[in-house]
C-alpha atoms as a PDB file:
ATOM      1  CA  UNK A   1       0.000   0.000   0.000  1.00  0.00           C
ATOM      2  CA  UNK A   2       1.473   3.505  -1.245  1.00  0.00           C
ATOM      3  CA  UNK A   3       0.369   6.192   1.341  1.00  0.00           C
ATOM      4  CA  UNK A   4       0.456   9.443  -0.719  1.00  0.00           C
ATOM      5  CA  UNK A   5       1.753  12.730   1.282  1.00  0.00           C
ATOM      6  CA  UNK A   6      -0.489  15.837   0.272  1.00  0.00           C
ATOM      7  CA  UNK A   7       0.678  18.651  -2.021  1.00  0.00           C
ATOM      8  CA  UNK A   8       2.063  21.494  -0.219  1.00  0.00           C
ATOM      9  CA  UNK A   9      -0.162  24.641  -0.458  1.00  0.00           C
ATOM     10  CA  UNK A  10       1.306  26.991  -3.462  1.00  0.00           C
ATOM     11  CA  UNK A  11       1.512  30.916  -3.591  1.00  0.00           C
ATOM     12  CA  UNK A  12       0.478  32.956  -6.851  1.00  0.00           C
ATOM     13  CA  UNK A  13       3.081  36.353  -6.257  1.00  0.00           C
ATOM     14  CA  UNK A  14       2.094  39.306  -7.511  1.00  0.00           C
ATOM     15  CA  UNK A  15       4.815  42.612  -8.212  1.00  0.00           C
ATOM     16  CA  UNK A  16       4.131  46.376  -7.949  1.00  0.00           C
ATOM     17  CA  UNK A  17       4.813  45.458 -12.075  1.00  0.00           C
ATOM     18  CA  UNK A  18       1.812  42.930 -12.445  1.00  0.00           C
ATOM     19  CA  UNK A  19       4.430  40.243 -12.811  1.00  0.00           C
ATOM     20  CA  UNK A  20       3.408  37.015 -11.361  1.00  0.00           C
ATOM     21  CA  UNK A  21       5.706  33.921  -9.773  1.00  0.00           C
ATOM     22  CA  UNK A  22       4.019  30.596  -8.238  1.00  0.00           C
ATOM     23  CA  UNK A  23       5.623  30.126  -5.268  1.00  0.00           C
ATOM     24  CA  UNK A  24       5.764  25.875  -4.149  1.00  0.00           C
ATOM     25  CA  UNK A  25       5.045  26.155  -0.321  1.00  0.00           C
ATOM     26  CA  UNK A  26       5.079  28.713   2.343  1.00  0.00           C
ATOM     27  CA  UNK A  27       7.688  27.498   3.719  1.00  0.00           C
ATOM     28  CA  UNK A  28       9.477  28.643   0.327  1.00  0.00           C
ATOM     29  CA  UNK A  29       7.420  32.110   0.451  1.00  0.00           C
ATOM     30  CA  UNK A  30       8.687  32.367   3.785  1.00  0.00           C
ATOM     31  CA  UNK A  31      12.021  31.798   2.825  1.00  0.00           C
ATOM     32  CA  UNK A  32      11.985  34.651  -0.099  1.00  0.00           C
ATOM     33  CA  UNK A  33      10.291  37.056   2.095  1.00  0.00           C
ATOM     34  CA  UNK A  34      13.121  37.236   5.252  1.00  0.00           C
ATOM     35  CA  UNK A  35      15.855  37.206   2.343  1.00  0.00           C
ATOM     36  CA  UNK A  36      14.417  40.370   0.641  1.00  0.00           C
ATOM     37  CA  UNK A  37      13.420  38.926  -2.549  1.00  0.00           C
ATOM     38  CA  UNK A  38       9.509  39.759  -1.708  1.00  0.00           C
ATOM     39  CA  UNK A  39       8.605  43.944  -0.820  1.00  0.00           C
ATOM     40  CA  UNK A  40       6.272  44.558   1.740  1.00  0.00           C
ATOM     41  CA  UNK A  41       3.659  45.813  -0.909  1.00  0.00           C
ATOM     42  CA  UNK A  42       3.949  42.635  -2.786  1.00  0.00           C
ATOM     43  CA  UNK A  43       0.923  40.925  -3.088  1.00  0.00           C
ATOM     44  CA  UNK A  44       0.036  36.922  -2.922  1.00  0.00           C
ATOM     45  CA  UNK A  45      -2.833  34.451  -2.821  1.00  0.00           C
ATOM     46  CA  UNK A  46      -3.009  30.705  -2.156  1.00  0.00           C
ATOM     47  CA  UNK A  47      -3.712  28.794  -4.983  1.00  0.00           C
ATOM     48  CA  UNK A  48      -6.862  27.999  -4.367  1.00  0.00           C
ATOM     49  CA  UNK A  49      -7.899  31.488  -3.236  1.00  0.00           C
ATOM     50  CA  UNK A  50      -8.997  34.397  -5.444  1.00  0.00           C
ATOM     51  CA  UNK A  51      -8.011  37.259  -3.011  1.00  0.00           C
ATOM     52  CA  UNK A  52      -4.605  38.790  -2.832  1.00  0.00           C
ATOM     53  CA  UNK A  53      -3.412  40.228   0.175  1.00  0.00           C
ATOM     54  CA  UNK A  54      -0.165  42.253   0.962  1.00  0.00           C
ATOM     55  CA  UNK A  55       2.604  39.933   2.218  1.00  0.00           C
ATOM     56  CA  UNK A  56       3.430  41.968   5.095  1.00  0.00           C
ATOM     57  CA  UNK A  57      -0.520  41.399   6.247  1.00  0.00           C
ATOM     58  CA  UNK A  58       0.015  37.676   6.106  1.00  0.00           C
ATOM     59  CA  UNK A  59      -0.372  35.934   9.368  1.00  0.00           C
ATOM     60  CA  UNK A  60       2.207  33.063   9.034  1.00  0.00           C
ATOM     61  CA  UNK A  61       4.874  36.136   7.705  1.00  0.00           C
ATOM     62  CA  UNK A  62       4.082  38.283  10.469  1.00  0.00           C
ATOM     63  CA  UNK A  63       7.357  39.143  12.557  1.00  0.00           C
ATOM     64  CA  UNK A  64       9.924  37.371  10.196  1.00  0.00           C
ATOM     65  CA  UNK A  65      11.858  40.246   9.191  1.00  0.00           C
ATOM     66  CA  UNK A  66      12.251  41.096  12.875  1.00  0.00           C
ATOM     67  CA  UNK A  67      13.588  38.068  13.344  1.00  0.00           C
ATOM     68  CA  UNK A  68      16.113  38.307  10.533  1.00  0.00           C
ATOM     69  CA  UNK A  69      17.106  41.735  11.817  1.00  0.00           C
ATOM     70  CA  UNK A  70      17.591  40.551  15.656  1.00  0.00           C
ATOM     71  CA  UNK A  71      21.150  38.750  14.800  1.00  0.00           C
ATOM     72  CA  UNK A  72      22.319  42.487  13.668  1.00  0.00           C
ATOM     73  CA  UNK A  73      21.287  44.193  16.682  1.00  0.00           C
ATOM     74  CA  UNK A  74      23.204  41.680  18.700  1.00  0.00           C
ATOM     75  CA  UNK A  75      26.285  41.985  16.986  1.00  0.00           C
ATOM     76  CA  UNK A  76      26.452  45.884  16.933  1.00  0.00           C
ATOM     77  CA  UNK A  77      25.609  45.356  20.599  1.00  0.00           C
ATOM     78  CA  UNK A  78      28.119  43.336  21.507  1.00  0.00           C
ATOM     79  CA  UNK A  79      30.802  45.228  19.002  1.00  0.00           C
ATOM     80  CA  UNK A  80      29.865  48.181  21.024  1.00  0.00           C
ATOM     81  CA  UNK A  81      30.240  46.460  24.391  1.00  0.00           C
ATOM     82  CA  UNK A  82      33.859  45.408  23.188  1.00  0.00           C
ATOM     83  CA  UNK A  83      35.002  48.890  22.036  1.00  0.00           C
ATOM     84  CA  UNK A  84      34.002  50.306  25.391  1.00  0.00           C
ATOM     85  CA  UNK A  85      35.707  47.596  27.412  1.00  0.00           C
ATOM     86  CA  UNK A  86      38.894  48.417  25.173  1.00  0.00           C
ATOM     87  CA  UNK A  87      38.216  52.644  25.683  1.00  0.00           C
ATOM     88  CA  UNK A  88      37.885  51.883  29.734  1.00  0.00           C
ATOM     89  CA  UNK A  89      41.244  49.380  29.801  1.00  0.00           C
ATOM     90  CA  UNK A  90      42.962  51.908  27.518  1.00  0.00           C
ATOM     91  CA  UNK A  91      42.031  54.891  30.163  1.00  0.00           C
ATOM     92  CA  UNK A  92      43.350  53.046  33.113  1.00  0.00           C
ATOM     93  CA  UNK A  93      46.455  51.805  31.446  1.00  0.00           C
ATOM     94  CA  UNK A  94      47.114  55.274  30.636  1.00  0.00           C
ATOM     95  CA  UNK A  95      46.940  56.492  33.917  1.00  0.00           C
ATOM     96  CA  UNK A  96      49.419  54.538  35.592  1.00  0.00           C
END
């Protein structure tokens, strides 16, 4: 007996142009979406759905780019913490 997995939900992607991309899962639309490749404004629909919506308005999108961003804000925290622990050791080595 062959147990058939079901077909992953696909995207229909919609430009500011009018140009249109079928995206093969969400997982995939997620992906393009935190790497840039999809604006804000873009627009997108299930397959099976006649209404686009903005990306940024989808529910499983919501909060990815903050996520993205969070590793950035770390780093130029901690690169800040470092230069200030070298500008405090500096001062008192230079006033011995």
């Amino acid at each position: 007996m062959v147990v058939s997995r079901p077909t992953p939900m696909r995207y229909v992607i919609r430009n500011a142009k009018g140009e249109e991309l079928v995206c093969p899962s969400l997982a995939d639309l997620h992906a393009l979406y935190v790497q840039g490749f999809l604006g804000d404004d873009d627009l997108v629909r299930a397959e099976n759905s006649q209404r686009f919506v903005r990306v940024s308005a989808m529910p499983a999108l919501r909060g990815a780019r903050e996520q993205r961003s969070d590793p950035r804000k770390v780093a130029t925290l901690l690169v800040a913490a470092a230069v200030l622990v070298f500008a405090v050791a500096l001062c008192t080595g230079l006033g011995r």
